[in-house]
Protein backbone atom coordinates (compact mmCIF):
# COMPACT_ATOMS: atom_id res chain seq x y z
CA UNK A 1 -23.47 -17.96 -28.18
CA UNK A 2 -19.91 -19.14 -27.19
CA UNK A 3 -16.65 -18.05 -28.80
CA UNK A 4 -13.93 -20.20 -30.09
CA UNK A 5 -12.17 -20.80 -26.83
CA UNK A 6 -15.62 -22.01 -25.21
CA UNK A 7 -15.64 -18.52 -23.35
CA UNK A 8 -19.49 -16.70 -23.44
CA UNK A 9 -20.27 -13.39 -24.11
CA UNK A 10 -20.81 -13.24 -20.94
CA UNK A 11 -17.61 -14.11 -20.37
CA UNK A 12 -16.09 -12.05 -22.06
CA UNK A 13 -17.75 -8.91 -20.58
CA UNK A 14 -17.35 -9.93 -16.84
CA UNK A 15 -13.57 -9.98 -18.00
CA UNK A 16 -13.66 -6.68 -19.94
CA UNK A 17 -15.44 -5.31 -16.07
CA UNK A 18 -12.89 -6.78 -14.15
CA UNK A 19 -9.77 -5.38 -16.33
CA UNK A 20 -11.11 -1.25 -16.05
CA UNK A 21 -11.92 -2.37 -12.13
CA UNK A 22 -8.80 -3.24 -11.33
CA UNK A 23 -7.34 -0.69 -13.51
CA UNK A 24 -9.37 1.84 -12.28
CA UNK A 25 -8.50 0.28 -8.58
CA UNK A 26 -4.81 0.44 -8.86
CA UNK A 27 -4.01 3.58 -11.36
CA UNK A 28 -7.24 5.67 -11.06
CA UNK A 29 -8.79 7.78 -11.55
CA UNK A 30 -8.15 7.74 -15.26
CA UNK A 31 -9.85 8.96 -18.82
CA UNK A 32 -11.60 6.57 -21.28
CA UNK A 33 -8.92 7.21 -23.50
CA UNK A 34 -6.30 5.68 -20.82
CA UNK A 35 -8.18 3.07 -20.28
CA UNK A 36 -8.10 1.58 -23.76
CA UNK A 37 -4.17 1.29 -23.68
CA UNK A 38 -3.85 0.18 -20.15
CA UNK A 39 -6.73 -2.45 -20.07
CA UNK A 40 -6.47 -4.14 -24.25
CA UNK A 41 -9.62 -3.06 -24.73
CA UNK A 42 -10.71 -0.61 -27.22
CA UNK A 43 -12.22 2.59 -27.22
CA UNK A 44 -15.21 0.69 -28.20
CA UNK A 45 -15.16 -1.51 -25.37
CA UNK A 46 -14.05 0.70 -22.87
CA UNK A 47 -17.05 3.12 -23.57
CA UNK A 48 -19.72 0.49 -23.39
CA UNK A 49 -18.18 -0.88 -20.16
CA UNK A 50 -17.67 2.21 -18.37
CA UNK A 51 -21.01 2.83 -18.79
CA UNK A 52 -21.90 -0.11 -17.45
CA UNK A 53 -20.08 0.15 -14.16
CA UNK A 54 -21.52 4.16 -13.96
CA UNK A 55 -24.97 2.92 -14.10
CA UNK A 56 -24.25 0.11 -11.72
CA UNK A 57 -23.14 3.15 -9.22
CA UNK A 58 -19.39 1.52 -9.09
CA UNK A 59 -17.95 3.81 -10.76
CA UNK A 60 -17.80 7.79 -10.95
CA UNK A 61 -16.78 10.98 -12.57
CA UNK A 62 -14.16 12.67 -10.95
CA UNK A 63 -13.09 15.82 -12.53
CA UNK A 64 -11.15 16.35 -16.06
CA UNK A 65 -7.78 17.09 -17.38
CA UNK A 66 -6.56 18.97 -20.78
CA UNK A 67 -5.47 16.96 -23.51
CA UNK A 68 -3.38 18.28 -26.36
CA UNK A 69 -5.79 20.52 -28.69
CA UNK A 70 -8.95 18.74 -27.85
CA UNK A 71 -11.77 19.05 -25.60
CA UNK A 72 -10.72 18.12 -21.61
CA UNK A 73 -11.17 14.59 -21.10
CA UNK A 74 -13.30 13.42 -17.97
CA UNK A 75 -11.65 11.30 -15.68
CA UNK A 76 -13.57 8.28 -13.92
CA UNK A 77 -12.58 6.27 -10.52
CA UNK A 78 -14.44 3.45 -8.24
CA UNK A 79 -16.68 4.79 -6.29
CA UNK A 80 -16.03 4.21 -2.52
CA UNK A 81 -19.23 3.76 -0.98
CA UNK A 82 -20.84 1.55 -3.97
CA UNK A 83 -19.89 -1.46 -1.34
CA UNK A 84 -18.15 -2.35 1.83
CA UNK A 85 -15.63 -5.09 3.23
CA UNK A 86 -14.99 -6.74 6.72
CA UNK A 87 -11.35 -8.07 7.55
CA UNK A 88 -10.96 -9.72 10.42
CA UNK A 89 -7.88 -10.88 12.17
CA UNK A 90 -7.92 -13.82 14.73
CA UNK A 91 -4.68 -12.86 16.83
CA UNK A 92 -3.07 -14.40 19.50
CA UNK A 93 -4.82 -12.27 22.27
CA UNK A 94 -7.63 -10.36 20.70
CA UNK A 95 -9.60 -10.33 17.37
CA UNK A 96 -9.51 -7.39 15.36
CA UNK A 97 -12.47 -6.31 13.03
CA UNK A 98 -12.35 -3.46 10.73
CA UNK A 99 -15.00 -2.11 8.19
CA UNK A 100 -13.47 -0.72 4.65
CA UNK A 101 -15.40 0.88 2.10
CA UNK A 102 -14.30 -0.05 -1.64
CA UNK A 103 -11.26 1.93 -1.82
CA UNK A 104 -9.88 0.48 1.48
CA UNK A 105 -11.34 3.73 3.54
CA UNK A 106 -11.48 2.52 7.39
CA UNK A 107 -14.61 3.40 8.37
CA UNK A 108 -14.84 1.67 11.30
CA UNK A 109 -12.54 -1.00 13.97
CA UNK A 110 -13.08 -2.86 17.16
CA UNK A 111 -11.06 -5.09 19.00
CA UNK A 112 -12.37 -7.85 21.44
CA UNK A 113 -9.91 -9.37 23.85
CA UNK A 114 -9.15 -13.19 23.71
CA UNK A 115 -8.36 -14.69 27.16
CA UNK A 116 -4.30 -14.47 27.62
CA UNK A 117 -4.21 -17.07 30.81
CA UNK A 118 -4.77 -20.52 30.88
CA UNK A 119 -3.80 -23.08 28.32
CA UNK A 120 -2.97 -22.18 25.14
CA UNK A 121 -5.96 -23.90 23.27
CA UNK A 122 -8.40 -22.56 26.05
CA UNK A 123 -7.48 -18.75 23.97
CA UNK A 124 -9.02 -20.29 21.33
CA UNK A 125 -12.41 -21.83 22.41
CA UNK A 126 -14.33 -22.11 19.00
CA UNK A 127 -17.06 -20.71 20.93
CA UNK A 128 -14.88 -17.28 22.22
CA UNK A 129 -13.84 -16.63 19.40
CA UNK A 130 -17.22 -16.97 17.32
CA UNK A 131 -18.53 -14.91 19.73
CA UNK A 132 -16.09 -12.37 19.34
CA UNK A 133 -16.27 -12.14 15.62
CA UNK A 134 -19.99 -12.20 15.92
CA UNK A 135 -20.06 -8.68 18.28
CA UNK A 136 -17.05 -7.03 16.06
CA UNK A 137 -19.30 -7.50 12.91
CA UNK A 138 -22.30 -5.93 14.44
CA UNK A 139 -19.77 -3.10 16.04
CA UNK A 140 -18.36 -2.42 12.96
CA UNK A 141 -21.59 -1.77 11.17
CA UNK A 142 -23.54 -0.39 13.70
CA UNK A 143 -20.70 2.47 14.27
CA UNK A 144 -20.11 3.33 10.82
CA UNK A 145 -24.16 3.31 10.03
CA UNK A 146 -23.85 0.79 6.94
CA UNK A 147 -26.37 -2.06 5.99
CA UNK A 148 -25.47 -5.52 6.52
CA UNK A 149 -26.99 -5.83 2.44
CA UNK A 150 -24.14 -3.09 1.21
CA UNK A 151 -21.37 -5.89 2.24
CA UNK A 152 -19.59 -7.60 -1.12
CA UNK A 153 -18.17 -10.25 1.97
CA UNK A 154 -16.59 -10.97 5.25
CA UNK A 155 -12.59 -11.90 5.04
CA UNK A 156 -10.87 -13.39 7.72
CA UNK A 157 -7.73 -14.66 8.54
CA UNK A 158 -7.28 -17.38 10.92
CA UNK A 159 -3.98 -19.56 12.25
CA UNK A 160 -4.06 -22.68 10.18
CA UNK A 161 -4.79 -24.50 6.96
CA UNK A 162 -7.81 -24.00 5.37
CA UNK A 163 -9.83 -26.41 3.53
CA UNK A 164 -13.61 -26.23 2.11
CA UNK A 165 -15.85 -28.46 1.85
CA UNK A 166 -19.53 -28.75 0.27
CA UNK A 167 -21.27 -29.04 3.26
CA UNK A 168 -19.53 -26.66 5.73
CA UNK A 169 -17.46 -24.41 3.47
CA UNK A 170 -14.27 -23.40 5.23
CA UNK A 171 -13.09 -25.96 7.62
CA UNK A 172 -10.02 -24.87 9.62
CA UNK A 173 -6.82 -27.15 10.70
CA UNK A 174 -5.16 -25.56 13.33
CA UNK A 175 -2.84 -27.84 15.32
CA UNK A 176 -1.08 -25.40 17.25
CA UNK A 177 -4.30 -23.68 18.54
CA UNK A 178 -6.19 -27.08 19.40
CA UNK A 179 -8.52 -26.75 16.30
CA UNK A 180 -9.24 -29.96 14.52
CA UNK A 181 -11.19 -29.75 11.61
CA UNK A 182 -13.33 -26.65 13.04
CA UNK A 183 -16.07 -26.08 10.92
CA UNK A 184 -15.39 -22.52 11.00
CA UNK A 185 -17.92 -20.76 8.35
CA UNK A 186 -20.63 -22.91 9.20
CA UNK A 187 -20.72 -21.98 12.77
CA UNK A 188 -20.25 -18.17 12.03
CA UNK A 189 -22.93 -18.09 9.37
CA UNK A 190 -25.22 -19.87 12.20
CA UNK A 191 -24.40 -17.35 14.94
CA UNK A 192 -23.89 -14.02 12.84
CA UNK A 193 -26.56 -12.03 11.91
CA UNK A 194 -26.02 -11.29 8.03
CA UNK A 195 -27.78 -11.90 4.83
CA UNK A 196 -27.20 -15.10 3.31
CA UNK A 197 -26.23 -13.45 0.17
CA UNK A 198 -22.95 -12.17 2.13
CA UNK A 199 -19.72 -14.39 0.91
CA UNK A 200 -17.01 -15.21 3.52
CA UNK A 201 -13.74 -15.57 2.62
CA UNK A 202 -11.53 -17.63 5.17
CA UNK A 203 -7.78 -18.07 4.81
CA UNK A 204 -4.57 -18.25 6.66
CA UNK A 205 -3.42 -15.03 8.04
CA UNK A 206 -0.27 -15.07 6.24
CA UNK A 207 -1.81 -15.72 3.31
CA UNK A 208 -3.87 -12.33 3.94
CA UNK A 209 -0.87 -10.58 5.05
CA UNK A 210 0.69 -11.26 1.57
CA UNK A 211 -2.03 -9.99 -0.40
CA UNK A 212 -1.87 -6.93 1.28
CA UNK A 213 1.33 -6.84 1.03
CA UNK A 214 1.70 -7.48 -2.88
CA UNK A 215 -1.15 -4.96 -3.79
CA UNK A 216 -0.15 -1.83 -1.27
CA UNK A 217 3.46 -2.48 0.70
CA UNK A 218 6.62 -3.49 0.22
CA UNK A 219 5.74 -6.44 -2.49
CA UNK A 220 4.64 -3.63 -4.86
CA UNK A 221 6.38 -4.19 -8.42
CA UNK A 222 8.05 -8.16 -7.43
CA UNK A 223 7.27 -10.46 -9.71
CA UNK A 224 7.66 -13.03 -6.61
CA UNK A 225 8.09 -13.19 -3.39
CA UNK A 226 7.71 -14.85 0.35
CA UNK A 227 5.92 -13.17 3.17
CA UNK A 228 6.68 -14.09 6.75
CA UNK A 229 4.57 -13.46 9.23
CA UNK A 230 5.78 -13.39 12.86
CA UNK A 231 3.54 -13.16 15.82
CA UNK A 232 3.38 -15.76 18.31
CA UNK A 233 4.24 -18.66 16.00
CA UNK A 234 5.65 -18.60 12.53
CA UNK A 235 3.74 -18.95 8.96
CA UNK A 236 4.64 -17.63 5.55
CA UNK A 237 2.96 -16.93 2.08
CA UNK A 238 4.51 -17.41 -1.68
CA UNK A 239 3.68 -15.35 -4.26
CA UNK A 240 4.07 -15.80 -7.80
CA UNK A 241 1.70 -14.03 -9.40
CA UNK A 242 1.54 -10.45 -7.64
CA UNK A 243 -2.28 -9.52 -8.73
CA UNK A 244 -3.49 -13.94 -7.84
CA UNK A 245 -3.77 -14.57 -4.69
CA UNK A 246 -0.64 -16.65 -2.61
CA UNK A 247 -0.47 -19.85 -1.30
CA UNK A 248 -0.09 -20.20 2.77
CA UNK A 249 2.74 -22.83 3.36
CA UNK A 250 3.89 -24.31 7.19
CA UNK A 251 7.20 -22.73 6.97
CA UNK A 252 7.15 -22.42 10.86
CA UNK A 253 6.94 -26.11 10.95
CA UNK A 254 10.26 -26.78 8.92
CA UNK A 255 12.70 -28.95 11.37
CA UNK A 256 15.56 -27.16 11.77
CA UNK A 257 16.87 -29.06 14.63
CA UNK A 258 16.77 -33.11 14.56
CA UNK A 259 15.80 -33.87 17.61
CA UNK A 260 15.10 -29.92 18.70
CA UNK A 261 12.80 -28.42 21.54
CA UNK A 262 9.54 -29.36 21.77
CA UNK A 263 6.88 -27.10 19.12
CA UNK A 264 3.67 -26.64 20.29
CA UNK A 265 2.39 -28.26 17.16
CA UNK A 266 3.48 -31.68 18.86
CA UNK A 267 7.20 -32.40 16.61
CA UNK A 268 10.54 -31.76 17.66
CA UNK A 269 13.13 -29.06 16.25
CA UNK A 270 10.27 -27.15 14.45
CA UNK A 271 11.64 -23.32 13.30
CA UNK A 272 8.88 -21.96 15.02
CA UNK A 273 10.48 -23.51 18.75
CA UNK A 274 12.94 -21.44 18.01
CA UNK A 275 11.45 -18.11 16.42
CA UNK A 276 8.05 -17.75 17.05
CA UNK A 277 7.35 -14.82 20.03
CA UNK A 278 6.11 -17.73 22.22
CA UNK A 279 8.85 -19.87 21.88
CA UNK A 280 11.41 -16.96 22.41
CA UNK A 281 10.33 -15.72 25.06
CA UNK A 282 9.96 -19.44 26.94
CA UNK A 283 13.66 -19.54 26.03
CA UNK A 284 14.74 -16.52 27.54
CA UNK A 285 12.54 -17.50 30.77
CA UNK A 286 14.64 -20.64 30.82
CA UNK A 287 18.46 -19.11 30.33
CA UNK A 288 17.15 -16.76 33.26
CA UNK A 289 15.29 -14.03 32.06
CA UNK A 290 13.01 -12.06 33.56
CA UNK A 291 9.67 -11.20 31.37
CA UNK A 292 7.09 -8.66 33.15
CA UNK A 293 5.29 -10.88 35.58
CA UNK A 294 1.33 -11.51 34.40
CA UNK A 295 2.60 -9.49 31.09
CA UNK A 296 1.16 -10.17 27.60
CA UNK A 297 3.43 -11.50 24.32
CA UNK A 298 3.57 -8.32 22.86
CA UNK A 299 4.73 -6.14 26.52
CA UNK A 300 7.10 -9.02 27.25
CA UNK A 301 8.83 -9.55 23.56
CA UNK A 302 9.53 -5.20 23.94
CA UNK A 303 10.81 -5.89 27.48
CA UNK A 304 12.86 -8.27 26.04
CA UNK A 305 14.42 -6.24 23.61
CA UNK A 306 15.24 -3.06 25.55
CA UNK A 307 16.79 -5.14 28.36
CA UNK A 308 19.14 -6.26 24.77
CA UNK A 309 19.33 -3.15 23.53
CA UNK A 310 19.10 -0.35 25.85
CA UNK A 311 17.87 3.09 25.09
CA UNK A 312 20.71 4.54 27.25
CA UNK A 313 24.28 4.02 26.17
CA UNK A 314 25.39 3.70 29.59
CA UNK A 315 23.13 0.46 30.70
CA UNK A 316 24.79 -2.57 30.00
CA UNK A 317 22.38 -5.14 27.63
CA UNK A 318 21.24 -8.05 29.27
CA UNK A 319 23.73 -10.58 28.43
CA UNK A 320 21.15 -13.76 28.33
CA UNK A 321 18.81 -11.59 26.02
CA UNK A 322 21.39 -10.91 23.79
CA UNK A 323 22.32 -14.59 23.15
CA UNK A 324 19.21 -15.79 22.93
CA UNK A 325 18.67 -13.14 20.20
CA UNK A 326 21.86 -13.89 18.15
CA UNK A 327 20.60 -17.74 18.30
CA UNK A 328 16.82 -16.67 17.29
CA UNK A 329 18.58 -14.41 14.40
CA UNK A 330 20.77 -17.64 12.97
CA UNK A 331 17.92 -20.00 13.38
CA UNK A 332 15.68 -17.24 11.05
CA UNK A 333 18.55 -17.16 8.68
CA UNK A 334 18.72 -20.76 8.02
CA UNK A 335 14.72 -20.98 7.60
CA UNK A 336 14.98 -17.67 5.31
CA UNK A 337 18.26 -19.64 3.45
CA UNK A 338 15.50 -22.70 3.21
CA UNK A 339 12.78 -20.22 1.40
CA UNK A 340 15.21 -18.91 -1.19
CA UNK A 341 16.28 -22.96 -2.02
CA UNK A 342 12.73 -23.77 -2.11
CA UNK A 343 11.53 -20.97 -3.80
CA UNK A 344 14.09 -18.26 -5.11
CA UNK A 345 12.00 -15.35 -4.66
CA UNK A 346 13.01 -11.73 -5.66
CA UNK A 347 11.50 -10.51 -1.86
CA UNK A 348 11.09 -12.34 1.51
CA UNK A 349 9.61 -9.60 3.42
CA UNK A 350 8.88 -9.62 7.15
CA UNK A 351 5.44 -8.91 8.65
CA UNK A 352 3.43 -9.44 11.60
CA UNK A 353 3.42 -7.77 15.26
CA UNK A 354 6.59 -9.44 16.35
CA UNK A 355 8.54 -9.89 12.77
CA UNK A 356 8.54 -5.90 12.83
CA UNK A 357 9.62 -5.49 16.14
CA UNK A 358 12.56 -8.09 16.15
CA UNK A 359 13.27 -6.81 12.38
CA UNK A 360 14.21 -3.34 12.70
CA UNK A 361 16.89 -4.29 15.69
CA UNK A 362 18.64 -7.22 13.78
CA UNK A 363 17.33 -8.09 10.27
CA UNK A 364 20.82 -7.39 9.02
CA UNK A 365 21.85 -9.91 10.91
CA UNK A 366 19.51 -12.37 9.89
CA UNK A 367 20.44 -11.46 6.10
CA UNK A 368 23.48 -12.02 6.71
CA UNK A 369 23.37 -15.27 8.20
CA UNK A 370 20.47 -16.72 5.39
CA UNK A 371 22.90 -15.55 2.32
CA UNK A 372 25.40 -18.10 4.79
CA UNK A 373 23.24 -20.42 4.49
CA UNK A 374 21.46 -20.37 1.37
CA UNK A 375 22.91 -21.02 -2.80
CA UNK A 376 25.06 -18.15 -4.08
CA UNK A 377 23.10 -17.42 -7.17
CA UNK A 378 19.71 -17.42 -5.77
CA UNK A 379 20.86 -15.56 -2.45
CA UNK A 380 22.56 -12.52 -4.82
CA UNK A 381 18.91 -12.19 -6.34
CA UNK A 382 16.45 -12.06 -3.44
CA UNK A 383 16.06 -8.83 -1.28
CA UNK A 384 15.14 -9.51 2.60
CA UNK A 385 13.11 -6.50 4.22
CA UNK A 386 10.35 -5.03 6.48
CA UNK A 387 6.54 -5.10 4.87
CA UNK A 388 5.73 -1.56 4.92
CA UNK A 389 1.81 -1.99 6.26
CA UNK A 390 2.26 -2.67 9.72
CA UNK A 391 1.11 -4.71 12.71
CA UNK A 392 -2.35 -4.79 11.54
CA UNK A 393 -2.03 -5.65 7.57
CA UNK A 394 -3.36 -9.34 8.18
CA UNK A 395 -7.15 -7.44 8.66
CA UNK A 396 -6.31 -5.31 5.23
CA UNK A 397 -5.36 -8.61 3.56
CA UNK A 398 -8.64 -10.17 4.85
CA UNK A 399 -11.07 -8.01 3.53
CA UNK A 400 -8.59 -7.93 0.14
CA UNK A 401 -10.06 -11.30 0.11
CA UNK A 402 -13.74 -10.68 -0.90
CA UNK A 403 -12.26 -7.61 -3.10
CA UNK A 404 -10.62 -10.18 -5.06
CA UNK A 405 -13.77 -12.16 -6.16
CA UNK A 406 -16.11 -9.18 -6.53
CA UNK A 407 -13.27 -8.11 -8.96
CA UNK A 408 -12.72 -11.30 -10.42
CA UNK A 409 -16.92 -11.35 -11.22
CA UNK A 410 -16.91 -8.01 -12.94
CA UNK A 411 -18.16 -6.29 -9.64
CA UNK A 412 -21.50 -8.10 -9.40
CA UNK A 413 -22.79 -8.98 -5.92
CA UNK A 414 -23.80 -13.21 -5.87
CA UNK A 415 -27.57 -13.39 -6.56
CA UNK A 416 -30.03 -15.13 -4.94
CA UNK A 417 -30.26 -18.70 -6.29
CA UNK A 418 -34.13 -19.10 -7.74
CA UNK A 419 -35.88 -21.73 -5.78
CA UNK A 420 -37.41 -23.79 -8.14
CA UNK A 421 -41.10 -25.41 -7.32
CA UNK A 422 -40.98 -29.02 -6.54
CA UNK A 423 -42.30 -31.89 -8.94
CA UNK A 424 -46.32 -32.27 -8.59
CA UNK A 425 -45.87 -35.86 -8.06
CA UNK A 426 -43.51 -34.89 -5.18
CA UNK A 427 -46.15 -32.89 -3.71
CA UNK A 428 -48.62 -35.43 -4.26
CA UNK A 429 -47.36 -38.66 -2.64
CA UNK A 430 -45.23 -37.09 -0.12
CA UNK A 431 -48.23 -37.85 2.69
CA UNK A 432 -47.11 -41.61 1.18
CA UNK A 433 -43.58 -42.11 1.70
CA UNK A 434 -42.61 -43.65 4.93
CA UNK A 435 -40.11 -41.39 7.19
């Protein structure tokens, strides 16, 4: 039976699941009779359906409150351990794995080292970091005592662009890191030991940073917005839809200099030669500073900014450190000043390991310097500030990422496609056909 608008009943009650999910997800726990209002649906609709999800185990009572001169009405929320999420974060010197149960409960994190010497693309050997992801998963699980079955998916973010294709799902592009056209997927669903039934999700890491973001930091309430993510190179995320996923963009790779420094994507003047931790810290190496010798990105981009902005009053900052800041801070501007053009957002929020270091000592600055840069009228109507989740949100984001779609399909797991019997003739002359 299909309705007007070609839409099932079956449709049309995934849809009615996925509006008290998220509801539920976002406001809960809440009555029956706050549902109706805050979903569309009616009292009707939002009976049949929450029994649905309570005999499906996702959701449950919990508890009652008085209502004005009638009986106390029972509240219902998501249940947390009706399923579980992996997000996974493929840094610049480790990968970090972390098991969530449904309401975004850690229950469980490892981290496994990447090698820090050596070449750049030698970090990330497909192989290494395969490997990695394949001993986190089993970590992960094994500590917090959950079946691999109980899993609604496996997000990860990963430096690059993402593509999928039929045959080898996600397929990442990752010029910067020496991955070209890495089947990614395909090689962790042959090395990692997991039902077939298990979805992964693969996506750019500041695409994952901005769903987290959106849903449970600082984007909370924008109608749009632009999240940066700095760590050792430079990527960024637009959202205009806060509750749809964002699309990753190669803001790092904007030329911002004709002619410019070398980027370790291969083109000159990129912003990311300028801002990214790498980059920085190669420039203050070459005006004469001195990073930690044998020290990682992280240790030497804090070195860096206490010898700029010492603790005690009466140490004098380290003049090279301090202009190579003020240069980073203008160069940021003017990409920020490009975003708000391009995109006039209501938020560009900063995130990622180094973005929240070198923010809270001179985002003014860089404010400052992008309303320079950018239009008037856009530039009065955008807000520039810190995301609110931390150096680790890109994992949160990641396993938002299979949350999404188990949302999206009403909170059913993917079933197991029937296999259908072959043709008798097939059966029959197959001793026939030549190989």
């Amino acid at each position: 039976m299909h309705a007007r608008t070609g839409r099932t009943v079956r449709d049309l009650r995934r849809e009615n699941r996925t509006a008290v999910l998220r509801r539920l997800y976002f406001d809960g726990p809440m009555s029956r009779l706050m549902l109706g209002p805050a979903t569309g649906l009616s009292s009707g609709s939002v009976s049949n359906v929450v029994a649905e999800l309570v005999a499906d185990g996702l959701v449950e009572e919990a508890g009652s409150v008085d209502s004005a001169g009638g009986r106390p009405r029972t509240l219902v929320r998501i249940t947390p351990a009706s399923g579980f999420m992996i997000g996974v974060d493929i840094g610049e010197t480790r990968v970090r794995i972390e098991l969530f149960d449904l309401t975004l409960t850690e229950l469980a994190r490892t981290e496994h080292p990447l090698a820090c010497s050596g070449p750049r693309t030698d970090r990330y050997d497909v192989d290494l970091v395969v490997d990695r992801v394949r001993e986190g998963i089993a970590e992960v699980l094994r500590l917090a005592d959950v079946p691999a079955d109980r899993l609604i998916g496996v997000g990860i973010g990963v430096p690059g662009i993402v593509a999928r294709t039929t045959e080898d799902g996600a397929v990442v592009h990752g010029q910067t890191i020496g991955w070209d056209a890495v089947p990614f997927e395909r090689l962790l669903r042959a090395a990692v030991d997991l039902p077939e039934t298990v979805p992964y999700w693969i996506d750019n890491g500041a695409k994952t940073l901005g769903q987290a973001e959106m849903w449970f930091g600082a984007g909370r309430g924008a109608r749009s917005a632009v999240v940066v993510l700095f760590g050792s190179g430079v990527g960024a995320c637009v959202v205009t839809d806060p509750m749809g996923p964002g699309r990753a963009i190669e803001w790092g790779h904007l030329t911002v200099r004709v002619r410019g420094r070398r980027c370790r994507c291969g083109a000159r003047g990129c912003l990311e030669a300028y801002a990214g931790a790498e980059a920085l810290l190669e420039r203050w190496r070459e005006a004469g500073g001195k990073p930690p010798a044998g020290a990682d990105e992280e240790t030497a981009l804090t070195a860096m900014l206490a010898a700029a902005y010492p603790a005690e009053a009466a140490t004098e900052p380290d003049a090279t450190a301090v202009a190579v800041l003020e240069e980073t801070a203008e160069y940021l501007g003017a990409g920020f000043a490009d975003l708000i053009n391009l995109f006039q957002p209501e938020r560009i929020l900063v995130g990622g390991w180094a973005g929240l270091q070198l923010g809270t000592r001179f985002l003014e600055t860089v404010s400052g310097h992008a309303r320079a840069y950018a239009l008037t009228y856009p530039a009065s109507r955008t807000g520039i500030g810190l995301g609110t989740l931390g150096p680790e949100a890109v994992t949160v984001g990641a396993a938002l990422l299979p949350l999404v779609d188990f949302f999206a399909q009403g909170g059913r797991r993917p079933e197991s496609k029937p296999t259908t019997p072959a043709p008798a003739w097939q059966s029959a002359l197959q001793d026939r056909v030549s190989p």
